[in-house]
C-alpha atoms as a PDB file:
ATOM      1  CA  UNK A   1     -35.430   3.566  -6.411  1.00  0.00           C
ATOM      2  CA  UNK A   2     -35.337  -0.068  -6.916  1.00  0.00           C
ATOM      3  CA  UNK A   3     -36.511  -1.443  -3.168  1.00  0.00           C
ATOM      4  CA  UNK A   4     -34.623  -4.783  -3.934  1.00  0.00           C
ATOM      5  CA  UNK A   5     -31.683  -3.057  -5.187  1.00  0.00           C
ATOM      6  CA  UNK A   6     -31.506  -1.055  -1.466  1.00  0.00           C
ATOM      7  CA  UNK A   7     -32.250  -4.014   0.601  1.00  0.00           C
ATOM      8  CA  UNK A   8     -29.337  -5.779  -0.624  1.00  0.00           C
ATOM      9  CA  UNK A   9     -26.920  -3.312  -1.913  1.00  0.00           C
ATOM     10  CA  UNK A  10     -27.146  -1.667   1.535  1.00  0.00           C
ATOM     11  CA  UNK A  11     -26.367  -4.744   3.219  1.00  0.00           C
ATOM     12  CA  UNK A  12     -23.271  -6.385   0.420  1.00  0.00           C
ATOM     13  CA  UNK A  13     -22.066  -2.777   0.712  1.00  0.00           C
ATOM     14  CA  UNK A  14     -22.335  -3.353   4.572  1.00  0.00           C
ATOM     15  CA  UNK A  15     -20.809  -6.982   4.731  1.00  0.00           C
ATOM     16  CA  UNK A  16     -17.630  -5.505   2.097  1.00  0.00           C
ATOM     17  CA  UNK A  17     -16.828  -2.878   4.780  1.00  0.00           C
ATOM     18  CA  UNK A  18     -17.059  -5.253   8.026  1.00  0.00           C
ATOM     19  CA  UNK A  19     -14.613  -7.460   6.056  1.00  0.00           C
ATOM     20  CA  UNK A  20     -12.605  -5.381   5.249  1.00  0.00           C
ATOM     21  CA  UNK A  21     -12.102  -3.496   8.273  1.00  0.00           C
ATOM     22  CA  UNK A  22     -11.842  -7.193  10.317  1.00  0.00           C
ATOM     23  CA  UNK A  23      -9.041  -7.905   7.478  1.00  0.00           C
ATOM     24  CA  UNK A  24      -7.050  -4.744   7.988  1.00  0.00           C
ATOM     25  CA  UNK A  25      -6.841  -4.694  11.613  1.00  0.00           C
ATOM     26  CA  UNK A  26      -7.078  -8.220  12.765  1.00  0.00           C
ATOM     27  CA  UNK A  27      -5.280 -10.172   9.998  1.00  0.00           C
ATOM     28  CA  UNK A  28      -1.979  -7.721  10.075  1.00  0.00           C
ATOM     29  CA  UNK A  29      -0.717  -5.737  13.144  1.00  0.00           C
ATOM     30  CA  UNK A  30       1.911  -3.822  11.247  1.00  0.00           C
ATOM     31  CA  UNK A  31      -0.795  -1.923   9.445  1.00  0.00           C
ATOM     32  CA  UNK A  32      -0.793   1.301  11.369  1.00  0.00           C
ATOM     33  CA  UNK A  33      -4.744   1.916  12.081  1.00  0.00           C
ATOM     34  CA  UNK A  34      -3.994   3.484  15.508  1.00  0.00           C
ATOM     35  CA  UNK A  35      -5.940   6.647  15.992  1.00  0.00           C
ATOM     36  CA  UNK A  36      -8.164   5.432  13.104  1.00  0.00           C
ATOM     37  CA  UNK A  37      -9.506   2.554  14.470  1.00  0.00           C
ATOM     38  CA  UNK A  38     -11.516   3.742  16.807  1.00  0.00           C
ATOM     39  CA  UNK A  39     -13.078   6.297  14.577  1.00  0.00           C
ATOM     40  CA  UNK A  40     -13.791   3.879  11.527  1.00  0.00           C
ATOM     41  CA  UNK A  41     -15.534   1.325  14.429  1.00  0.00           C
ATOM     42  CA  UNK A  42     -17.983   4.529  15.213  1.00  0.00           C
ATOM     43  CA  UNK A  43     -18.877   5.410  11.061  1.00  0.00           C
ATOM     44  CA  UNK A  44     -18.923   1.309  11.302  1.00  0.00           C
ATOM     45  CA  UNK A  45     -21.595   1.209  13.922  1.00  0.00           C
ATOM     46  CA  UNK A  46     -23.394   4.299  12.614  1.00  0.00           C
ATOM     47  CA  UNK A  47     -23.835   2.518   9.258  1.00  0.00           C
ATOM     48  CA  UNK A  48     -24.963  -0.503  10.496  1.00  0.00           C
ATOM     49  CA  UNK A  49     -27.311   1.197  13.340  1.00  0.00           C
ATOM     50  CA  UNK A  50     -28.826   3.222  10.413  1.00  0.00           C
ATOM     51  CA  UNK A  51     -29.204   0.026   8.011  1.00  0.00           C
ATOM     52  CA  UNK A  52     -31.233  -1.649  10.716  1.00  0.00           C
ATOM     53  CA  UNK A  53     -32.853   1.222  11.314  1.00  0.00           C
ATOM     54  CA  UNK A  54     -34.094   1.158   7.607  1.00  0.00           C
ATOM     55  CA  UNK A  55     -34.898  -2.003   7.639  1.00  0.00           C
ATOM     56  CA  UNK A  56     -37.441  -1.013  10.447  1.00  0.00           C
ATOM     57  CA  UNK A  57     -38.615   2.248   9.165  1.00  0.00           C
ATOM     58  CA  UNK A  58     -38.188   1.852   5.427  1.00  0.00           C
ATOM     59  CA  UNK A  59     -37.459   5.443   5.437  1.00  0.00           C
ATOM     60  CA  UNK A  60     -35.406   6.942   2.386  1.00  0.00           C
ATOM     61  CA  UNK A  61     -33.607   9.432   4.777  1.00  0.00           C
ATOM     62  CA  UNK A  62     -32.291   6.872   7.412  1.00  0.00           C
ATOM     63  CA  UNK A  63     -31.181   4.511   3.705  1.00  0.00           C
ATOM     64  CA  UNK A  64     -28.975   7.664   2.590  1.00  0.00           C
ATOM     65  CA  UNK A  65     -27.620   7.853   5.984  1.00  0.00           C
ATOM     66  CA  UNK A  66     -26.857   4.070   6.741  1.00  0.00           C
ATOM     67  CA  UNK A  67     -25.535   4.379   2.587  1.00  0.00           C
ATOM     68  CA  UNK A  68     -23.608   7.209   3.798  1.00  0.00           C
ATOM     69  CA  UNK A  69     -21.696   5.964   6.349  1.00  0.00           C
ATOM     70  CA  UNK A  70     -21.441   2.833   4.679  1.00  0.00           C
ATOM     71  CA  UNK A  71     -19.461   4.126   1.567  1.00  0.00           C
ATOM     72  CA  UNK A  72     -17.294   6.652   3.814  1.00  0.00           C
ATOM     73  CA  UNK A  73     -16.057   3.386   5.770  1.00  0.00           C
ATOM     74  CA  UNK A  74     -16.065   1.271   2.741  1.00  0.00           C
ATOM     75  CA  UNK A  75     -13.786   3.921   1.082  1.00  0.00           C
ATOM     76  CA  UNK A  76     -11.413   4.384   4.412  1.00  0.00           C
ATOM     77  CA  UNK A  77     -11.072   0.699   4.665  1.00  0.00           C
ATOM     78  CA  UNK A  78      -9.920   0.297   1.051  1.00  0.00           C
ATOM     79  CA  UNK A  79      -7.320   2.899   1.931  1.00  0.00           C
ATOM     80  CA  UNK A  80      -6.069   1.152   4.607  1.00  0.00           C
ATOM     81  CA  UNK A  81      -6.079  -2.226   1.937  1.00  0.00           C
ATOM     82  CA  UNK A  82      -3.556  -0.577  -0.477  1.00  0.00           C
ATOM     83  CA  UNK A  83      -1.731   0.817   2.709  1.00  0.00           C
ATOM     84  CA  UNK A  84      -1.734  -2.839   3.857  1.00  0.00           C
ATOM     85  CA  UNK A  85      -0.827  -4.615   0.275  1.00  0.00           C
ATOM     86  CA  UNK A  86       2.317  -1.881  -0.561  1.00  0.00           C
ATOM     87  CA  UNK A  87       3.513  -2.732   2.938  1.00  0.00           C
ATOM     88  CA  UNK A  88       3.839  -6.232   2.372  1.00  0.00           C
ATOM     89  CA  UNK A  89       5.945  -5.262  -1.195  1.00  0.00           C
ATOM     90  CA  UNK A  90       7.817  -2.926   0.527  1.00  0.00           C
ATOM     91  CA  UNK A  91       8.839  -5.692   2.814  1.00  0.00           C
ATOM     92  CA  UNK A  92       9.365  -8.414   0.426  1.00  0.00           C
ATOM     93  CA  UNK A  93      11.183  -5.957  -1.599  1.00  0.00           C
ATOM     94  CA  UNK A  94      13.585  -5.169   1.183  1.00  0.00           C
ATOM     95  CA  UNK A  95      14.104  -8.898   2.322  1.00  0.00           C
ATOM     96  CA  UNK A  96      16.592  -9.075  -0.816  1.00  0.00           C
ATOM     97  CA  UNK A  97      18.235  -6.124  -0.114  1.00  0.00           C
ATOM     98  CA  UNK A  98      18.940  -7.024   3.691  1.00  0.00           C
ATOM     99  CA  UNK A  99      19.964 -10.151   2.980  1.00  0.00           C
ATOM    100  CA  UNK A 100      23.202  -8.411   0.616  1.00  0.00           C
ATOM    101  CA  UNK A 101      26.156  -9.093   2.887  1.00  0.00           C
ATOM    102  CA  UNK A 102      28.630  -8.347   0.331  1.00  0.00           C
ATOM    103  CA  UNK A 103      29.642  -7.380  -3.308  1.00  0.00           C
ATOM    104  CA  UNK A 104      29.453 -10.624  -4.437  1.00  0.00           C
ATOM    105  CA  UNK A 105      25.899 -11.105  -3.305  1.00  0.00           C
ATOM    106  CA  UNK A 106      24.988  -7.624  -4.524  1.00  0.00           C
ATOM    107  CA  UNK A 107      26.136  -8.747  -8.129  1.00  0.00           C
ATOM    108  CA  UNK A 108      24.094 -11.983  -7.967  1.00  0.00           C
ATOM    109  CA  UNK A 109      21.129  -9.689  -7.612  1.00  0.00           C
ATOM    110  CA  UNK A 110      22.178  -7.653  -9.874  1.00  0.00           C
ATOM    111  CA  UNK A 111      22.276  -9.918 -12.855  1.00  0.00           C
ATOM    112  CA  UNK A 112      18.458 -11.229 -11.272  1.00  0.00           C
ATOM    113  CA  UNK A 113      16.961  -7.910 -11.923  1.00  0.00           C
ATOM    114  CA  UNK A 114      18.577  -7.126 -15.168  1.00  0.00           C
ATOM    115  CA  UNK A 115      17.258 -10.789 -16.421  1.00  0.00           C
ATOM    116  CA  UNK A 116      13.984  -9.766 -14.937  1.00  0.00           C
ATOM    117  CA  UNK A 117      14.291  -5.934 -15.917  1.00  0.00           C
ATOM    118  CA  UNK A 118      13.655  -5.013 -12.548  1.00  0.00           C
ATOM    119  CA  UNK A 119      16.857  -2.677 -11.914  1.00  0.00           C
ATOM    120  CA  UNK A 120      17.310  -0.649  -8.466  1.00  0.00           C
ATOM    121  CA  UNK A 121      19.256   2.042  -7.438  1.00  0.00           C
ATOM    122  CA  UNK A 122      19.856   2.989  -3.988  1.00  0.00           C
ATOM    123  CA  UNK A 123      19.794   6.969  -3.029  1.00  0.00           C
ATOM    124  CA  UNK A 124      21.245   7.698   0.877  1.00  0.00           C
ATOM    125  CA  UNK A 125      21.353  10.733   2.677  1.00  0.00           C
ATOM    126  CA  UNK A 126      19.381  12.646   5.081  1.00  0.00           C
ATOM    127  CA  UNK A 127      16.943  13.979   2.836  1.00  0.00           C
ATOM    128  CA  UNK A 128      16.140  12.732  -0.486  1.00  0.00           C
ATOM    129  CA  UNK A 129      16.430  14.225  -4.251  1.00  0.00           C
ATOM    130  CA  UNK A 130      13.325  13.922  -5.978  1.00  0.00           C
ATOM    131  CA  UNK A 131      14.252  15.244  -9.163  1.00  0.00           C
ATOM    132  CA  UNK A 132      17.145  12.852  -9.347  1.00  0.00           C
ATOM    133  CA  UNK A 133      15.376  10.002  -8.313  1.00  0.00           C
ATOM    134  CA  UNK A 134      12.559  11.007 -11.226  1.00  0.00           C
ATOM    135  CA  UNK A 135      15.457  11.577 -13.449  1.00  0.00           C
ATOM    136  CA  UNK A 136      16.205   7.701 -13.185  1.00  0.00           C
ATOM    137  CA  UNK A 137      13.310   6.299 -12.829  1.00  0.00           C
ATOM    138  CA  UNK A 138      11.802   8.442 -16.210  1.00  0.00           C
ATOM    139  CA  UNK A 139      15.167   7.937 -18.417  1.00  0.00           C
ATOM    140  CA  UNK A 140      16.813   5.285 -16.609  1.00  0.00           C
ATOM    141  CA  UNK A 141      13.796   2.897 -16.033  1.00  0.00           C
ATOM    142  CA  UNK A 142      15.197   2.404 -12.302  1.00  0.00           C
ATOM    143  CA  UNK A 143      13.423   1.581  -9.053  1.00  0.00           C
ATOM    144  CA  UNK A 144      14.784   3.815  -6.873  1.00  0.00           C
ATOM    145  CA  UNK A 145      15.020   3.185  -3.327  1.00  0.00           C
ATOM    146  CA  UNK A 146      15.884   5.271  -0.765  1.00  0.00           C
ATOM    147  CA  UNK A 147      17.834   3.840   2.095  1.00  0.00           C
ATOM    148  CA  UNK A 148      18.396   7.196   4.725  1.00  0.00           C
ATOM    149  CA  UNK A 149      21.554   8.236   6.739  1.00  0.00           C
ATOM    150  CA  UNK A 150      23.407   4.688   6.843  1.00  0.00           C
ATOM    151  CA  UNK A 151      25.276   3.790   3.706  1.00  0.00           C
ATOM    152  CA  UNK A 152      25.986   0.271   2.615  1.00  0.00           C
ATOM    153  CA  UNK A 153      28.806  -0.621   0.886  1.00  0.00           C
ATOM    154  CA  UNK A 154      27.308  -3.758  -0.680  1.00  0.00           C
ATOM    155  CA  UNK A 155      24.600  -1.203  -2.194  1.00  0.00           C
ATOM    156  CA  UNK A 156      27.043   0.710  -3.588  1.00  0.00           C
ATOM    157  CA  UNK A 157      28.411  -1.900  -5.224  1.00  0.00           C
ATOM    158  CA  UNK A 158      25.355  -3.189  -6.560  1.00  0.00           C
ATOM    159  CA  UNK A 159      24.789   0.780  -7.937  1.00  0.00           C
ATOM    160  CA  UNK A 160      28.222   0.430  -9.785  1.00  0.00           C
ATOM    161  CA  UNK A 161      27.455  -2.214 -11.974  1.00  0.00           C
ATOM    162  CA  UNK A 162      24.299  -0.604 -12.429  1.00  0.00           C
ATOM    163  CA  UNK A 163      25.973   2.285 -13.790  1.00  0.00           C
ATOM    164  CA  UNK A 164      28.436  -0.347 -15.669  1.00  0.00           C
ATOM    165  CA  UNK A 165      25.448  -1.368 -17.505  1.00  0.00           C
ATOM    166  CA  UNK A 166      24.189   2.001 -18.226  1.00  0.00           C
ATOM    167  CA  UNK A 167      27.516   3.204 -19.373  1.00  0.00           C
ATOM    168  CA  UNK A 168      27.626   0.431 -21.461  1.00  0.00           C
ATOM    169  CA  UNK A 169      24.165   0.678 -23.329  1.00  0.00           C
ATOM    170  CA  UNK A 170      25.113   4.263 -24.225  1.00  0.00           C
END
């Protein structure tokens, strides 16, 4: 094993993971890290206990140990990136649709996501259909969002001209 390539990779490796994990749980408190935080701190201070132990030591066991831990909270924290990232476009996503007060509005976004071929349809219910909702994202091309018990008019409107258009393209 290259001795240059451990020194440093250990330590980038090291540096991604502290960043990351800083990122995810001080940058955004909506990401939900609760009973995870305290356990990715411990693999965090493992790793970096074991990489200065290596640094000490130079021995190859306590480098696959620090590289160990390393990678396992390198690979949790990434997790919790995506987590963090489809969050935010779930959110973004949803600031349109809350902001539909009424058919009229829920036309106006309908012609904006047929110009940008972005077209939703919204399932409610207590449970939802997952065949159906593959069934329309596969041959419809639709984003299909599920919206739970509450039913919005607006949204229904907004699914009728979607089916207009559908009906129409037939």
């Amino acid at each position: 094993m290259n001795k240059r390539i451990a020194k440093y990779g250990l330590i980038i490796l090291l540096v991604f993971s502290v960043g990351l994990f800083v990122a995810n749980r001080y940058v955004d408190f909506k990401l939900e890290m609760g009973r995870y935080h305290n356990f990715l701190l411990i693999i965090i201070v493992i790793g970096i206990l074991t990489t200065v132990i290596y640094y000490f030591l130079k021995s190859k066991i306590t480098y696959y140990v620090g590289l160990f831990f390393v990678v396992i909270s390198l690979l949790i924290n990434a997790s919790f990136s995506v987590d963090l990232f489809q969050t935010y476009a779930r959110e973004e996503q949803m600031k349109k649709v809350d902001a539909i007060a009424d058919c009229d509005e829920a036309e106006e976004l309908f012609k904006t996501d047929l110009a940008e071929k972005k077209l939703k349809y919204f399932t409610f219910g207590i449970g939802q259909n997952l065949e159906y909702e593959i069934m329309l994202r596969d041959k419809y091309n639709l984003k299909v969002i599920h919206m739970g018990c509450l039913v919005r008019g607006e949204l229904i409107c907004y699914n009728e001209k979607v089916e207009e258009y559908l009906n129409m393209r037939k």
